[in-house]
C-alpha atoms as a PDB file:
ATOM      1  CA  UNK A   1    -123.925-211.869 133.579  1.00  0.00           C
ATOM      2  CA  UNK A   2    -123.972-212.258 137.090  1.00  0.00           C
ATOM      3  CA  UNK A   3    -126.151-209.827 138.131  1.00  0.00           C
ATOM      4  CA  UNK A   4    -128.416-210.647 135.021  1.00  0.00           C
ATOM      5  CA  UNK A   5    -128.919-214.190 136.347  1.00  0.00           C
ATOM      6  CA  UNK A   6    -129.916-212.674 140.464  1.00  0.00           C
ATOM      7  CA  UNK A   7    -132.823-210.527 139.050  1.00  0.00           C
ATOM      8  CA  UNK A   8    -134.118-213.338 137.354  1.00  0.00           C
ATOM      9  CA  UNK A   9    -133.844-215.024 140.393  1.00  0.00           C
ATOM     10  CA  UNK A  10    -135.055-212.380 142.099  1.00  0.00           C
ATOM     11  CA  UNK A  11    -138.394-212.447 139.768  1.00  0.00           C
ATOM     12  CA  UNK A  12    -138.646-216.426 140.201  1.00  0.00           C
ATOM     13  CA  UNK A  13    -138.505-216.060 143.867  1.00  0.00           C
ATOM     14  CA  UNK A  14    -140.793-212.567 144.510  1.00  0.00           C
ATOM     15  CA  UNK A  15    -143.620-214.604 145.971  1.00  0.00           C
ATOM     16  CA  UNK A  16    -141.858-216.547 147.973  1.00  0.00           C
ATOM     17  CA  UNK A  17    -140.415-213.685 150.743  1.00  0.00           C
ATOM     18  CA  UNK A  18    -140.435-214.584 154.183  1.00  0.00           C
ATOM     19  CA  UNK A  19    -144.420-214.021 155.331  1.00  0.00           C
ATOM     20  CA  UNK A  20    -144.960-211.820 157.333  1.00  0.00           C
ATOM     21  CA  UNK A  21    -148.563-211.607 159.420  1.00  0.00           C
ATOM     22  CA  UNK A  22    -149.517-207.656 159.134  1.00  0.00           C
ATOM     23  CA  UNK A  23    -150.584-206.288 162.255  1.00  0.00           C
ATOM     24  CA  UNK A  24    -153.539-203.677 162.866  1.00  0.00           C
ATOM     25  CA  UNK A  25    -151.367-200.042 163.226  1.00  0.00           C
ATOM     26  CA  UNK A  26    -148.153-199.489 161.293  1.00  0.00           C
ATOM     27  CA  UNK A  27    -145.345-198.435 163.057  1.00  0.00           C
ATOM     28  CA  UNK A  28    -141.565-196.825 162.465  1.00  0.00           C
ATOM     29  CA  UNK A  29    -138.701-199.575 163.498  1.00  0.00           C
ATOM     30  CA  UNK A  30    -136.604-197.088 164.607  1.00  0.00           C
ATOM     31  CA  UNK A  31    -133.160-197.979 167.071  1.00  0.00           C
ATOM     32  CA  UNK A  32    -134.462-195.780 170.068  1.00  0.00           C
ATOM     33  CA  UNK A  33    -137.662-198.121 169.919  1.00  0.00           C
ATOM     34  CA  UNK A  34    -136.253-201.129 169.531  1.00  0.00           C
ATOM     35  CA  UNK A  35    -133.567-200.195 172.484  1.00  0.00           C
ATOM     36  CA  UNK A  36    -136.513-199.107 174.238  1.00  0.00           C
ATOM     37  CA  UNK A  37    -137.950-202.770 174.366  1.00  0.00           C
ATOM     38  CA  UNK A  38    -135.130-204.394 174.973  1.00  0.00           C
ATOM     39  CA  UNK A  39    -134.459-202.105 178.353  1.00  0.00           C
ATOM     40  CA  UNK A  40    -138.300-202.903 179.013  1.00  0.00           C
ATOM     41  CA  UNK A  41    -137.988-206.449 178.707  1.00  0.00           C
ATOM     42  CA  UNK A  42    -135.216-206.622 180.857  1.00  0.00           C
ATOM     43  CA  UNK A  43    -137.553-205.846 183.587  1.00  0.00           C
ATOM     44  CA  UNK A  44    -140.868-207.740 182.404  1.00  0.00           C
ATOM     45  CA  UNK A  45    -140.847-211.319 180.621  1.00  0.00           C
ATOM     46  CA  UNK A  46    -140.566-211.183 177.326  1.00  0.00           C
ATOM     47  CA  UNK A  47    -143.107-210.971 174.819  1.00  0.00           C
ATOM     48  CA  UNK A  48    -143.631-213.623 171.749  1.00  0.00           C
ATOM     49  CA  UNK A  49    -141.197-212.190 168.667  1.00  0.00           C
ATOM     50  CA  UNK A  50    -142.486-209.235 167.400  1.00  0.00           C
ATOM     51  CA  UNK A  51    -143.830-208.543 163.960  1.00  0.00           C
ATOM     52  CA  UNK A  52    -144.032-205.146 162.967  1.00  0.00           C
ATOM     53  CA  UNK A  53    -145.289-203.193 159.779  1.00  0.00           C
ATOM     54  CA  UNK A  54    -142.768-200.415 158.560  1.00  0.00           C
ATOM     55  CA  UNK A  55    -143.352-196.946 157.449  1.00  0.00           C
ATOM     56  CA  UNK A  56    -140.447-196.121 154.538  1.00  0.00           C
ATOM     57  CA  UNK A  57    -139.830-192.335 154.242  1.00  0.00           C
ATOM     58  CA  UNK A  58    -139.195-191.996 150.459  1.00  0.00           C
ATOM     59  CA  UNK A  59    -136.658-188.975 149.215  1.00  0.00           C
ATOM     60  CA  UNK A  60    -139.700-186.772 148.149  1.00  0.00           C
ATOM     61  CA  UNK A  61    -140.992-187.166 152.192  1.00  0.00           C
ATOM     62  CA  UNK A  62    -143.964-189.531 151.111  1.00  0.00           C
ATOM     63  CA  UNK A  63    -144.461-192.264 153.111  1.00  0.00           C
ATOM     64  CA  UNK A  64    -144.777-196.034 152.084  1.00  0.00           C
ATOM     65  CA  UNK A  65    -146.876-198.161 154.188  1.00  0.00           C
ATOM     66  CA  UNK A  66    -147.395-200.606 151.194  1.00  0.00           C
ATOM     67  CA  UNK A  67    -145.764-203.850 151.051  1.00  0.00           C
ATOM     68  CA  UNK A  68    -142.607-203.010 152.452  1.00  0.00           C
ATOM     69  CA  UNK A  69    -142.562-205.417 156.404  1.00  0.00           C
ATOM     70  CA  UNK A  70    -139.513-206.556 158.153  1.00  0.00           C
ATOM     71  CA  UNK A  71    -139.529-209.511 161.164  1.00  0.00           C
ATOM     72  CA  UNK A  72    -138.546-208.034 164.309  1.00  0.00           C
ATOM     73  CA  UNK A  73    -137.171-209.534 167.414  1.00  0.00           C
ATOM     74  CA  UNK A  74    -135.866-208.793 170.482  1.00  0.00           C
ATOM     75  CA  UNK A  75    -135.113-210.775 173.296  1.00  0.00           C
ATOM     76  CA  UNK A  76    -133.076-210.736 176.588  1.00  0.00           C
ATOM     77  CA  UNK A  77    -133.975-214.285 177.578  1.00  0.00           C
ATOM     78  CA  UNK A  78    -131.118-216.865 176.939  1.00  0.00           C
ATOM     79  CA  UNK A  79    -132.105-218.363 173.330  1.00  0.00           C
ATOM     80  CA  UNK A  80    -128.752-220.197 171.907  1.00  0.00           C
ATOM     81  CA  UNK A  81    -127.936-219.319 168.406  1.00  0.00           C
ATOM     82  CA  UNK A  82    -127.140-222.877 166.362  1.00  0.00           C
ATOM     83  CA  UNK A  83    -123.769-223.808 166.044  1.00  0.00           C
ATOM     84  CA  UNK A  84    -122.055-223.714 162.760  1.00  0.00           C
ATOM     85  CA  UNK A  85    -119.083-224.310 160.994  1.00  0.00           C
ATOM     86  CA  UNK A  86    -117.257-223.530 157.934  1.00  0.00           C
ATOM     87  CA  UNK A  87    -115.185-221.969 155.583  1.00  0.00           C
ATOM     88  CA  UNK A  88    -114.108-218.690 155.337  1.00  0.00           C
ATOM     89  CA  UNK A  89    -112.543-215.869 153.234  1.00  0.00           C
ATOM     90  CA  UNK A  90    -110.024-214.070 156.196  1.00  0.00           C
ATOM     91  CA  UNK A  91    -109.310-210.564 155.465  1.00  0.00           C
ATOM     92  CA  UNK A  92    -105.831-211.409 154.269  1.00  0.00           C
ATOM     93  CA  UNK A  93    -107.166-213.980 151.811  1.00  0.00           C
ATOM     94  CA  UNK A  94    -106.531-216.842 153.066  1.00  0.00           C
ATOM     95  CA  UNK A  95    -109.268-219.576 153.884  1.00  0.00           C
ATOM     96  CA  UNK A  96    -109.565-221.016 157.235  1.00  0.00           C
ATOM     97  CA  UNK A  97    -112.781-222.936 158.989  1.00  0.00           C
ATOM     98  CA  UNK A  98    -114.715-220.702 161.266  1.00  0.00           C
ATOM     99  CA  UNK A  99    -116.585-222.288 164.105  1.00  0.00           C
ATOM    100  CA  UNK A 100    -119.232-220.642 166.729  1.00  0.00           C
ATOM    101  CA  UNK A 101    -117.299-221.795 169.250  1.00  0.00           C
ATOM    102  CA  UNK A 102    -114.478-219.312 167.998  1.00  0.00           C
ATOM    103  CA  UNK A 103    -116.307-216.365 169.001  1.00  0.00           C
ATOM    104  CA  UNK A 104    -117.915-217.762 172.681  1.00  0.00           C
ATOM    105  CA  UNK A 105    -117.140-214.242 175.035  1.00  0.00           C
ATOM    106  CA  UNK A 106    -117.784-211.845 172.834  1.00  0.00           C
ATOM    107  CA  UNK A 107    -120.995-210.397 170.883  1.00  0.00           C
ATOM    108  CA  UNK A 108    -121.030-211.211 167.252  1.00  0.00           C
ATOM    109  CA  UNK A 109    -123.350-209.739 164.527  1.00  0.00           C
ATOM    110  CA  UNK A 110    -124.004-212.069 162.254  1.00  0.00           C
ATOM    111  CA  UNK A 111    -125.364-210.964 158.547  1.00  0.00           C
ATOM    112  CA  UNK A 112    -126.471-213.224 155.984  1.00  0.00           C
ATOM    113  CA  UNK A 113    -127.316-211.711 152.392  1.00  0.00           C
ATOM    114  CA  UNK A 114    -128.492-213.961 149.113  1.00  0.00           C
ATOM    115  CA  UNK A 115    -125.379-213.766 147.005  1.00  0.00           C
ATOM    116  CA  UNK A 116    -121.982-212.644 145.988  1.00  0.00           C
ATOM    117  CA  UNK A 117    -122.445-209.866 143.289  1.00  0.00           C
ATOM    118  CA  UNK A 118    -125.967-209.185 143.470  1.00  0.00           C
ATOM    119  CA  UNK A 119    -127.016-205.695 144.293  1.00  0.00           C
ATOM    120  CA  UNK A 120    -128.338-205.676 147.264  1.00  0.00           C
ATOM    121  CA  UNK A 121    -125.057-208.157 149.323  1.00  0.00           C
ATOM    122  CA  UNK A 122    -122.723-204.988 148.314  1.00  0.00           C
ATOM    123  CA  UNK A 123    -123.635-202.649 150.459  1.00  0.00           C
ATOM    124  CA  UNK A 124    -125.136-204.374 153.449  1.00  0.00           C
ATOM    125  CA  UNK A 125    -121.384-205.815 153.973  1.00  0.00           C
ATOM    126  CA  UNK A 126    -120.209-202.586 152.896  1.00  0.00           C
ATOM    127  CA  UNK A 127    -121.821-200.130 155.491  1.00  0.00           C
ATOM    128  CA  UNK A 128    -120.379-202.931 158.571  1.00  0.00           C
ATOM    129  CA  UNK A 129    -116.930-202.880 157.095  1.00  0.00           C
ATOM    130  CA  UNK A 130    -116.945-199.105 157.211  1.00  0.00           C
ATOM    131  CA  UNK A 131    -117.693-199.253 160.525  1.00  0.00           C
ATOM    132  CA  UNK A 132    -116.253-202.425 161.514  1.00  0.00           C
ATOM    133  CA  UNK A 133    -113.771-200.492 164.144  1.00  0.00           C
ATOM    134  CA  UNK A 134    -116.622-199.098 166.572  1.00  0.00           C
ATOM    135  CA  UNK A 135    -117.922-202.445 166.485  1.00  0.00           C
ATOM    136  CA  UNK A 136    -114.861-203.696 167.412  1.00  0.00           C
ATOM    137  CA  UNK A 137    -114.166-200.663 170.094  1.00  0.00           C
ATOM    138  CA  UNK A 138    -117.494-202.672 171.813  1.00  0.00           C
ATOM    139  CA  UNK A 139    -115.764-206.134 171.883  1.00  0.00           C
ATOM    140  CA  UNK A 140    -118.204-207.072 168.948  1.00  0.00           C
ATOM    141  CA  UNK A 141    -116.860-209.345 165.942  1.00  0.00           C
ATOM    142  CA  UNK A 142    -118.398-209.244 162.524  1.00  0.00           C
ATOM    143  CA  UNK A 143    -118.999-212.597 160.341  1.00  0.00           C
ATOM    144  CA  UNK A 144    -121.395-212.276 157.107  1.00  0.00           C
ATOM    145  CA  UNK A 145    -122.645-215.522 154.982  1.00  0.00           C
ATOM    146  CA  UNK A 146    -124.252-216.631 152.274  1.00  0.00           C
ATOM    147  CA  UNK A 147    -124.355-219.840 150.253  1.00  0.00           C
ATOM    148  CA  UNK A 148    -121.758-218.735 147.853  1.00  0.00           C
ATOM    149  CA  UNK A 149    -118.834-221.176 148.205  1.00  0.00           C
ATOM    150  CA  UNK A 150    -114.929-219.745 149.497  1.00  0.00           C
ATOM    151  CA  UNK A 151    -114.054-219.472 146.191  1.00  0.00           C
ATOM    152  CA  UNK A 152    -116.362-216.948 145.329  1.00  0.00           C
ATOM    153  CA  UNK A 153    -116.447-215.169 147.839  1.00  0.00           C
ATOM    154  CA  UNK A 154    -112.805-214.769 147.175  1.00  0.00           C
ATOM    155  CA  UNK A 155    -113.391-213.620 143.690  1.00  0.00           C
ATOM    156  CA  UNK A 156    -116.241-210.969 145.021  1.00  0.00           C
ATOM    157  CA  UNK A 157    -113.487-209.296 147.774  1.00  0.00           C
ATOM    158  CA  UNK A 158    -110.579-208.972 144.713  1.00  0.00           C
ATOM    159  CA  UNK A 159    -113.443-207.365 142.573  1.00  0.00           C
ATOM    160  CA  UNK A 160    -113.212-203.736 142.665  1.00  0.00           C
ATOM    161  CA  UNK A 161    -117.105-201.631 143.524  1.00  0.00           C
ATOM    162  CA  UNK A 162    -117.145-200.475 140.055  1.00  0.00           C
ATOM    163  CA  UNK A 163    -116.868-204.089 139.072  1.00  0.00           C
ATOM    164  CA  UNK A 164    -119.951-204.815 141.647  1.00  0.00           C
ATOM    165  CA  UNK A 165    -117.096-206.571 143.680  1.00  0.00           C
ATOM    166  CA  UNK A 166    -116.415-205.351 147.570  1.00  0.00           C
ATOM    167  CA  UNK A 167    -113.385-203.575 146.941  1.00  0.00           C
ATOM    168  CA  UNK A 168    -109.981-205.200 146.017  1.00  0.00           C
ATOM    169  CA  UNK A 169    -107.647-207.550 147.885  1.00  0.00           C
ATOM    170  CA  UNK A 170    -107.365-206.516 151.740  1.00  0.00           C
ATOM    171  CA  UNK A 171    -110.367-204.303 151.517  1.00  0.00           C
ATOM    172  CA  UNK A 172    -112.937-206.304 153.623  1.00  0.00           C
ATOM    173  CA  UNK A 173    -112.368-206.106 157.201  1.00  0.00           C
ATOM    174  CA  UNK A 174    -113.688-209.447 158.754  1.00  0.00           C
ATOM    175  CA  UNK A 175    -114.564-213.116 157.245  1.00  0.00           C
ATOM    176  CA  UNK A 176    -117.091-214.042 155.001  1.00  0.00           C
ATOM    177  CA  UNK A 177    -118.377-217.084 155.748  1.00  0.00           C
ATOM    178  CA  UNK A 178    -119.286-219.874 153.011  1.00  0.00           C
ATOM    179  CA  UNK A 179    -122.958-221.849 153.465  1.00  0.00           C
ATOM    180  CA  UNK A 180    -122.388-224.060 150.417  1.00  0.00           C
ATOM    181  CA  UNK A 181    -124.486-227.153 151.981  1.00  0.00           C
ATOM    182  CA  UNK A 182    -127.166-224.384 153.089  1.00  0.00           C
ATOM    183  CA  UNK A 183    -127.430-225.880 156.827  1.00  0.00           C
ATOM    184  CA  UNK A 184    -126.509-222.706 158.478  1.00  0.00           C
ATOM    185  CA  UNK A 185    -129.481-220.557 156.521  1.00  0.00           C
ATOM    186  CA  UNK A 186    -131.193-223.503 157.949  1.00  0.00           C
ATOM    187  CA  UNK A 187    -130.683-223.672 161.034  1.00  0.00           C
ATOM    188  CA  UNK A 188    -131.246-219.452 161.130  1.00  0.00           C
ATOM    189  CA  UNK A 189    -134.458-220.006 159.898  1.00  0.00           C
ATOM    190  CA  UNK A 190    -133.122-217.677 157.122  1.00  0.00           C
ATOM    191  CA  UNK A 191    -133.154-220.019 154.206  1.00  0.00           C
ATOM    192  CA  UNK A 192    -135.734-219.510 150.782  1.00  0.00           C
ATOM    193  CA  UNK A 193    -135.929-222.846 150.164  1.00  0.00           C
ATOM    194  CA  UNK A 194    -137.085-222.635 146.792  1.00  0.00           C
ATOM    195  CA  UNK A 195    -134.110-220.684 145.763  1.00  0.00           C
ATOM    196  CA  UNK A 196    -131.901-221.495 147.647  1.00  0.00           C
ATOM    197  CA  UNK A 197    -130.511-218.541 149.075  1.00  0.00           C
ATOM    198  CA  UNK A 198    -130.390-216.821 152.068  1.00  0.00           C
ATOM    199  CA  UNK A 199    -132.470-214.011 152.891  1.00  0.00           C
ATOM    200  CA  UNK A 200    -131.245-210.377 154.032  1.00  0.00           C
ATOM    201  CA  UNK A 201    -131.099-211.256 157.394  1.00  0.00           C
ATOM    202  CA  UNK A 202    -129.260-209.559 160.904  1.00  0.00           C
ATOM    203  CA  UNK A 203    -128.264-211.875 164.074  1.00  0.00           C
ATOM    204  CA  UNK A 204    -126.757-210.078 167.093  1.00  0.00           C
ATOM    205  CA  UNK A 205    -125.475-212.415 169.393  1.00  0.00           C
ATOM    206  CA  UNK A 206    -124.064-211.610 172.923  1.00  0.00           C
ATOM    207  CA  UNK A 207    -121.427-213.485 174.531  1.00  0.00           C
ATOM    208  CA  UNK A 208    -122.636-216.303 175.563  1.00  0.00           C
ATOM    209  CA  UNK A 209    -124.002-216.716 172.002  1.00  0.00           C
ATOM    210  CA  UNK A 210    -127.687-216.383 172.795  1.00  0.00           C
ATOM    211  CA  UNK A 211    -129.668-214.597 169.994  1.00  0.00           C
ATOM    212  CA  UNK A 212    -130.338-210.880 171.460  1.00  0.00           C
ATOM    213  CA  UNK A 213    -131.614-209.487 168.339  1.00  0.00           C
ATOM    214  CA  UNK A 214    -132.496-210.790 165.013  1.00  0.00           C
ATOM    215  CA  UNK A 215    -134.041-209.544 161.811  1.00  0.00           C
ATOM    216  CA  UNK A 216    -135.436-210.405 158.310  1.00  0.00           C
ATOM    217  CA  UNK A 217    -136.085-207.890 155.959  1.00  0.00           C
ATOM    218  CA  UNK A 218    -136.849-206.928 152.326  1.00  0.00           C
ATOM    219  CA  UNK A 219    -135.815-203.382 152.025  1.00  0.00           C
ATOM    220  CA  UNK A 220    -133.859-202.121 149.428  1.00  0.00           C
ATOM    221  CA  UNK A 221    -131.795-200.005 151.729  1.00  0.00           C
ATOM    222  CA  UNK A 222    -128.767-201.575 153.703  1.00  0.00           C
ATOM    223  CA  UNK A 223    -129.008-202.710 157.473  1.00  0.00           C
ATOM    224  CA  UNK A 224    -128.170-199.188 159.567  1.00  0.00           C
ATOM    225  CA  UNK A 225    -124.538-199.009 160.861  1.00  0.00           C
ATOM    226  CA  UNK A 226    -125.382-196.729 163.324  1.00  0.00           C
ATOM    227  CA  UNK A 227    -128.364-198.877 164.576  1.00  0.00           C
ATOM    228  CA  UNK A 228    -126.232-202.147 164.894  1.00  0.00           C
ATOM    229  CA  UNK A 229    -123.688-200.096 166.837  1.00  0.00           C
ATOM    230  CA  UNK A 230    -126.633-198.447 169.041  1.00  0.00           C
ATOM    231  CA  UNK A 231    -128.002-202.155 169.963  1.00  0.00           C
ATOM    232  CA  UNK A 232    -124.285-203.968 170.323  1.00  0.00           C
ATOM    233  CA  UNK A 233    -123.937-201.163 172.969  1.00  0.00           C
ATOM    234  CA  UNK A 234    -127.141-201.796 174.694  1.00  0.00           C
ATOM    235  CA  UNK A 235    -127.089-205.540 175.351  1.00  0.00           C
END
């Protein structure tokens, strides 16, 4: 029923994904570019946020250079992430308010997906929990939100995969954060105001909790594990 109700939702709200101003040559986000601009930019000021047209290699080796656009940005000059606070669904099960302030010294990537139980949150939490141990080899913590409250989250960790749930009890690997009053989508700029969820969205903050990298996306395919991994290393 759940999933029923999100692709209505997901038909109500198909004209209203993040715009995205198309630029004159399409090019492949890849991690090697991307790490490539961040090295450059190091040395140079940086540029305004980049928006980039994607190239999607389908299984048949066709390329899509339709619709399909992501937000890009990359930035080594100190911009502070907004502070937040919440509740969230530890690892053990418990609930306990999680504050920025809680992760000041180390990197953080920050993931916000629409909902609990919809198709696409799965497996972009999914592919960081798998590899939520080489993140954490880096110093990097792991948070994901979305405007579910505590108590469904909750319900979506003790759901087995079969059941479109994460897992079982002690199967996800770091918090998940609840944006019930919407004001952290908000202040990410990732909020769809007219539905009220968050978009698919990546945040990698470094230490001193300045935004590093950040992107918005509408791919069907979850965030890269090995990309976040790539970038945490490089910043």
């Amino acid at each position: 029923m759940r999933e029923d109700s999100t692709r209505g939702l997901k038909r109500q709200c198909s004209d209203t994904a993040p715009s995205v101003k198309r630029s004159r040559t399409v090019e492949t986000v890849t991690v090697a570019k991307a790490v490539e601009v961040l090295r450059c930019q190091m040395e140079c000021p940086p540029p305004e946020p980049m928006e980039l047209d994607v190239e999607r290699n389908t299984d048949s080796g066709a390329t899509n250079k339709s619709l399909t656009t992501v937000t890009l940005e990359l930035s080594p000059k100190p911009r502070r992430a907004p502070l937040f606070e919440g509740t969230a669904v530890l690892p053990d099960g418990s609930f306990s308010t999680v504050t920025s302030s809680g992760y000041l010294g180390k990197p953080l990537v920050l993931l916000f997906y629409p909902l609990d139980f919809a198709p696409v949150s799965g497996p972009d939490v999914l592919s960081l929990n798998e590899r939520v141990d080489d993140l954490w080899k880096l110093g990097c913590e792991v948070l994901a939100c979305s405007v579910d409250s505590q108590y469904t989250h909750l319900a979506w960790v003790q759901h087995s995969q079969a059941e479109s749930g994460l897992g079982g009890s002690g199967s996800l690997r770091f918090p998940l954060l609840s944006d019930f009053t919407k004001r952290i989508s908000k202040d990410f700029g990732v909020l769809d105001e007219a539905c009220g969820i968050s978009y698919r969205a990546l945040f990698i903050l470094d230490s001193a909790q300045n935004i590093r990298f950040s992107m918005i996306h509408d791919l069907p395919d979850p965030f890269n594990a090995d990309d976040i991994i790539r970038l945490v290393a490089n910043i």
